[in-house]
N, C-alpha and C. Protein backbone atom coordinates (compact mmCIF):
# COMPACT_ATOMS: atom_id res chain seq x y z
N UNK A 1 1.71 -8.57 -14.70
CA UNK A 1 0.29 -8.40 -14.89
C UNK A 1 -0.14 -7.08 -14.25
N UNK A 2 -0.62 -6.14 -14.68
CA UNK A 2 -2.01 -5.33 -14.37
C UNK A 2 -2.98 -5.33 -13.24
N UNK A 3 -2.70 -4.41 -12.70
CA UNK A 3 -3.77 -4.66 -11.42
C UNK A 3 -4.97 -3.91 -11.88
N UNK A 4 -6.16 -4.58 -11.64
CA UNK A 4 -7.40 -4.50 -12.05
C UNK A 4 -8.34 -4.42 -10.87
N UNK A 5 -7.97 -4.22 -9.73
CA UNK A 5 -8.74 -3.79 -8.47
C UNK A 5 -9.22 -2.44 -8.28
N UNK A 6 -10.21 -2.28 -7.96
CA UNK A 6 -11.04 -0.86 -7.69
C UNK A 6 -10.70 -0.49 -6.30
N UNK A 7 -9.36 0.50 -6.44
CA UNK A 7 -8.82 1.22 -5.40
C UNK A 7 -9.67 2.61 -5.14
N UNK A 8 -10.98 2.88 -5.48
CA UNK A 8 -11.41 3.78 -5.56
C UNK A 8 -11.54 4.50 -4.36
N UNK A 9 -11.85 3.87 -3.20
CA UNK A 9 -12.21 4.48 -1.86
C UNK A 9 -10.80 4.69 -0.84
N UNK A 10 -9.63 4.30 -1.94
CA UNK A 10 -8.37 5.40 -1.37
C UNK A 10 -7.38 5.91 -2.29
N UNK A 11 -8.26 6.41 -2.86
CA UNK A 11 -7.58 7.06 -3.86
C UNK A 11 -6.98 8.81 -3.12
N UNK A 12 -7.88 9.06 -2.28
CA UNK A 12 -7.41 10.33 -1.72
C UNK A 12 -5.99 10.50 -0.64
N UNK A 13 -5.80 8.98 -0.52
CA UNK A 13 -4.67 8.20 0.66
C UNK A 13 -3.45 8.13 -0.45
N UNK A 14 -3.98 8.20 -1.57
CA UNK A 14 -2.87 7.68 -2.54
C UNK A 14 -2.39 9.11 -2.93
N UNK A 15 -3.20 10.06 -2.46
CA UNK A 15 -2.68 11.45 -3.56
C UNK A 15 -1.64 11.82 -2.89
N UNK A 16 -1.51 11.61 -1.40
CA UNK A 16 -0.43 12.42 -0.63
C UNK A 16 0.31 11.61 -0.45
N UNK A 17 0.58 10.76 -0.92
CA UNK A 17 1.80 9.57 -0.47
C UNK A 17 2.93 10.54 -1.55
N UNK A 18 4.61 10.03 -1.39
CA UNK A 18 5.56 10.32 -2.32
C UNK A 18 5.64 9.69 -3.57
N UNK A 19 6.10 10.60 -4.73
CA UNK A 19 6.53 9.85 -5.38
C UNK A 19 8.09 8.71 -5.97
N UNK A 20 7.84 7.80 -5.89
CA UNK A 20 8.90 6.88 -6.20
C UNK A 20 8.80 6.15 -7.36
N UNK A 21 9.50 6.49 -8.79
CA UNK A 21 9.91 5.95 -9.79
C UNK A 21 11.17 4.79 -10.07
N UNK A 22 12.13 4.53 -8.98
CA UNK A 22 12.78 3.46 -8.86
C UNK A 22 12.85 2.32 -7.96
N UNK A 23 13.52 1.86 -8.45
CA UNK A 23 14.34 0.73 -6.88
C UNK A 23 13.28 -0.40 -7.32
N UNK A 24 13.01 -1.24 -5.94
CA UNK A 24 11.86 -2.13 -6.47
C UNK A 24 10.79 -1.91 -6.17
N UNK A 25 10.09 -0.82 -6.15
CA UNK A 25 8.91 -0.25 -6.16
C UNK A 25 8.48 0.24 -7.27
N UNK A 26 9.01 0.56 -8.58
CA UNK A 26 9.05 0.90 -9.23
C UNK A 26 7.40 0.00 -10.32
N UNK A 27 6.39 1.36 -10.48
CA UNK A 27 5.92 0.71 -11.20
C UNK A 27 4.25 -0.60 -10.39
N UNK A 28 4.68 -0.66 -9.43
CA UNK A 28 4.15 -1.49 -8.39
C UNK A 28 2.96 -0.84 -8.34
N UNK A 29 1.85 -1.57 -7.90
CA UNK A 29 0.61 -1.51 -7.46
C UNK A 29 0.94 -0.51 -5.87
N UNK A 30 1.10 1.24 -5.48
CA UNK A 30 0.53 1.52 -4.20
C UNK A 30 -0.54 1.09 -3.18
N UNK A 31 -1.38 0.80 -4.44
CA UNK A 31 -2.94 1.03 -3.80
C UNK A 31 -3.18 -0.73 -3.03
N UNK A 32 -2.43 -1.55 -3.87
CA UNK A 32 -2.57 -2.93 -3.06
C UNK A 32 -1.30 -2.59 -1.75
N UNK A 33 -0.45 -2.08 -1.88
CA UNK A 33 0.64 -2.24 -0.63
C UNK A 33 -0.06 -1.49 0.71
N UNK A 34 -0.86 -0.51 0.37
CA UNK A 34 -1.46 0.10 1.59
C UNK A 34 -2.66 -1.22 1.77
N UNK A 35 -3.31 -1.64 0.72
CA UNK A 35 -4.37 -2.44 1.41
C UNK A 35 -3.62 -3.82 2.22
N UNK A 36 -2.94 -4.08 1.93
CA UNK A 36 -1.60 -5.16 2.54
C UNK A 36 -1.35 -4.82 3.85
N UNK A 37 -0.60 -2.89 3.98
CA UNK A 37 -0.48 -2.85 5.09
C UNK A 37 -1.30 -3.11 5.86
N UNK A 38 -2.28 -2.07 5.55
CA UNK A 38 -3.75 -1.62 6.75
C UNK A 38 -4.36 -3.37 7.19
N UNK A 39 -4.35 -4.58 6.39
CA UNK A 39 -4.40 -5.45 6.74
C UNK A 39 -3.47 -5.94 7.81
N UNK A 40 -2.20 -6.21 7.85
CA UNK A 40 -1.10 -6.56 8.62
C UNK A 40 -1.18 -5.60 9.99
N UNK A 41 -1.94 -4.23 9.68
CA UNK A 41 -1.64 -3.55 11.15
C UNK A 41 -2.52 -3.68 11.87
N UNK A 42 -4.14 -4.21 10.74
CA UNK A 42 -4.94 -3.94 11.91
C UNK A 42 -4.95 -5.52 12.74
N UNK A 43 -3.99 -6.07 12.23
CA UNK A 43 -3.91 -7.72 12.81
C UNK A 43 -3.15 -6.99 13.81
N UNK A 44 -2.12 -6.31 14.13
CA UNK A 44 -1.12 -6.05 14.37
C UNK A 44 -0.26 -7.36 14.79
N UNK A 45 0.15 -7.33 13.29
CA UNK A 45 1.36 -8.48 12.70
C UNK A 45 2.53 -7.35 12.81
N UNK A 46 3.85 -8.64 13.68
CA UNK A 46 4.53 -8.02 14.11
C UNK A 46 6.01 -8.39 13.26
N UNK A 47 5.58 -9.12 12.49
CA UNK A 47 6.72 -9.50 11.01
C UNK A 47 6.18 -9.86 10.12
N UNK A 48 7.02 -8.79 9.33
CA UNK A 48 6.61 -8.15 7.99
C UNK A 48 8.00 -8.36 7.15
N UNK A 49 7.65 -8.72 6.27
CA UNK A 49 8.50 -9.05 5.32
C UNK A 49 8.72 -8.14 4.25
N UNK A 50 8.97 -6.76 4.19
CA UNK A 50 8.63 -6.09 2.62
C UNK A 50 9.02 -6.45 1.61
N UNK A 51 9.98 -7.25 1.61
CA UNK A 51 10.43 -7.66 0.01
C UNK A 51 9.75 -8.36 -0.24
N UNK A 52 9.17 -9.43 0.76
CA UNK A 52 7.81 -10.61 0.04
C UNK A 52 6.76 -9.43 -0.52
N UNK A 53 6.27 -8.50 0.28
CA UNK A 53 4.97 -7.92 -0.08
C UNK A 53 5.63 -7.46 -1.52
N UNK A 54 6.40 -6.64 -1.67
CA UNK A 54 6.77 -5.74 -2.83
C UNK A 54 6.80 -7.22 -3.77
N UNK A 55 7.48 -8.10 -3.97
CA UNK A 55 7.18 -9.11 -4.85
C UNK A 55 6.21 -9.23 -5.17
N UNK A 56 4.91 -9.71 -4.60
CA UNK A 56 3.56 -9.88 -4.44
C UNK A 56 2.71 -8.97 -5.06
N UNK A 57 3.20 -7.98 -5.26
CA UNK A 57 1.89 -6.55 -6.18
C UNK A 57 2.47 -7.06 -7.09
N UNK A 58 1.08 -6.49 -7.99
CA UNK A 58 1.07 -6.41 -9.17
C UNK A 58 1.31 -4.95 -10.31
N UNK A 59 1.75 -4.61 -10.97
CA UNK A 59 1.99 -3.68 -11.58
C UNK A 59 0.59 -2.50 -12.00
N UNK A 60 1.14 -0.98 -11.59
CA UNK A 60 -0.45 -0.56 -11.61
C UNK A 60 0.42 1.14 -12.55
N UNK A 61 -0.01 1.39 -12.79
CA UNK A 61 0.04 2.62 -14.02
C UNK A 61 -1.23 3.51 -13.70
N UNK A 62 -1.88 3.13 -12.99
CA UNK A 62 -3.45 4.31 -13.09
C UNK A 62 -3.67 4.76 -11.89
N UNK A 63 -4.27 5.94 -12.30
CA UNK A 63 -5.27 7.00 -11.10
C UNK A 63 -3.95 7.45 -10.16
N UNK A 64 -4.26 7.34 -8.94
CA UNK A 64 -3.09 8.63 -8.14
C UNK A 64 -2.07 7.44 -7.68
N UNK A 65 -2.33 6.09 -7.93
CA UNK A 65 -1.30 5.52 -7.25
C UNK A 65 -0.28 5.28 -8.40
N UNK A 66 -0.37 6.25 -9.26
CA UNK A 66 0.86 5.90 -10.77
C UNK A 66 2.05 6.48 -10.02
N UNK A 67 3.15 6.10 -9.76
CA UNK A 67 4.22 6.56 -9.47
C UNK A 67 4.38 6.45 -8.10
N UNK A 68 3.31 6.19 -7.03
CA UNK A 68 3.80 6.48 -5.76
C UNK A 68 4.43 5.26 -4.87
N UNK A 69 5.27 5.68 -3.89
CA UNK A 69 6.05 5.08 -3.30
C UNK A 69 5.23 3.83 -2.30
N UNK A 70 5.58 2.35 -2.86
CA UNK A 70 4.72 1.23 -2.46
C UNK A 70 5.26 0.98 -0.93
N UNK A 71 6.54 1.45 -0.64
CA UNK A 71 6.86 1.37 0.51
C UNK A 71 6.04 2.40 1.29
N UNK A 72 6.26 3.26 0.88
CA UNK A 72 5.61 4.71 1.83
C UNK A 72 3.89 4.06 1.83
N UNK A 73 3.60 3.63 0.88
CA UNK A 73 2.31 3.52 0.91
C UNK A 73 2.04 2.04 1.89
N UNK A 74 3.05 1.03 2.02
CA UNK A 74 2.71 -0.45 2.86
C UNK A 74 2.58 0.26 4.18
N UNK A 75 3.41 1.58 4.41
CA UNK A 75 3.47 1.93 6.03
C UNK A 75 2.33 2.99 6.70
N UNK A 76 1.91 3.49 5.48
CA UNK A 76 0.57 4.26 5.86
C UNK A 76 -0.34 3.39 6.21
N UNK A 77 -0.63 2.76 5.32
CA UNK A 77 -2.02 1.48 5.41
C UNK A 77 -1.80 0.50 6.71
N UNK A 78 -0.06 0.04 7.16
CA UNK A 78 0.18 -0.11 8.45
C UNK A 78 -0.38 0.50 9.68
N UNK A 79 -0.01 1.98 9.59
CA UNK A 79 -0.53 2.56 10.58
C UNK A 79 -1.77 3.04 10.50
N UNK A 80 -2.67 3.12 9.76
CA UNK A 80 -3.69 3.18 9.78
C UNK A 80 -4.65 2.06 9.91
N UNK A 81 -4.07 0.65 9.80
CA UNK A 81 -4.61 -0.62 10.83
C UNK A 81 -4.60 -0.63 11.79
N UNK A 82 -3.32 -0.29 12.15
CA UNK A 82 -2.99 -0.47 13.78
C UNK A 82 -4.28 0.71 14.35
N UNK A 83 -4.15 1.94 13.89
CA UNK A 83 -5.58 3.15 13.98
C UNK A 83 -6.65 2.68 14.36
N UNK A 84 -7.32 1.85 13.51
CA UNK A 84 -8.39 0.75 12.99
C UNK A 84 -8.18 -0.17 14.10
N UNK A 85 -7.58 -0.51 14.39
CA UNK A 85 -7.84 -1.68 15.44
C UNK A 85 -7.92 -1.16 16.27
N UNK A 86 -7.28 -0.78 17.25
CA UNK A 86 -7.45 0.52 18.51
C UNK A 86 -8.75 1.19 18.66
N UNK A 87 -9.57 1.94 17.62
CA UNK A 87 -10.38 2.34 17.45
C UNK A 87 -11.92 1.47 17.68
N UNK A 88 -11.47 0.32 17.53
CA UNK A 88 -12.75 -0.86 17.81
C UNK A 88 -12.61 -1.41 18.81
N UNK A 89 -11.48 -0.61 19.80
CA UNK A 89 -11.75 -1.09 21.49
C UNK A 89 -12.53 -0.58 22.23
């Protein structure tokens, strides 16, 4: 299925990520794996499963997250929770 979520307000997070066309990222929703991470970091959850998450997206083809790396992108949105949480101390 199609991801149909309005990644609009990181789309500029998505431009500088890598691109990755194989493996099992391939094809994958970026824009949900960073919102996944940045969730998990700003919990700062300390097991993480990536093959569950990468299972879990949904397939995305549009805007800047076409091609980019869902891993590279679960660990930005990671550290930019963990950012986010710190930041509200």
């Amino acid at each position: 299925m199609a991801c149909k979520k309005d990644h609009s307000r990181i789309q500029t997070i998505m431009a500088i990520l890598p691109i990755d066309q194989g493996g099992k990222g391939r094809h994958k929703c970026a824009a949900c794996a960073y919102e996944l991470g940045f969730e998990a970091g700003s919990q700062l959850k300390e097991k993480i499963d990536l093959e569950q998450v990468l299972n879990s997206l949904e397939e995305s083809q549009a805007k800047e997250q076409r091609h980019k790396s869902p891993h590279a992108s679960y660990a930005q949105g990671y550290i930019d929770g963990v950012n986010y949480f710190y930041s509200k101390q």
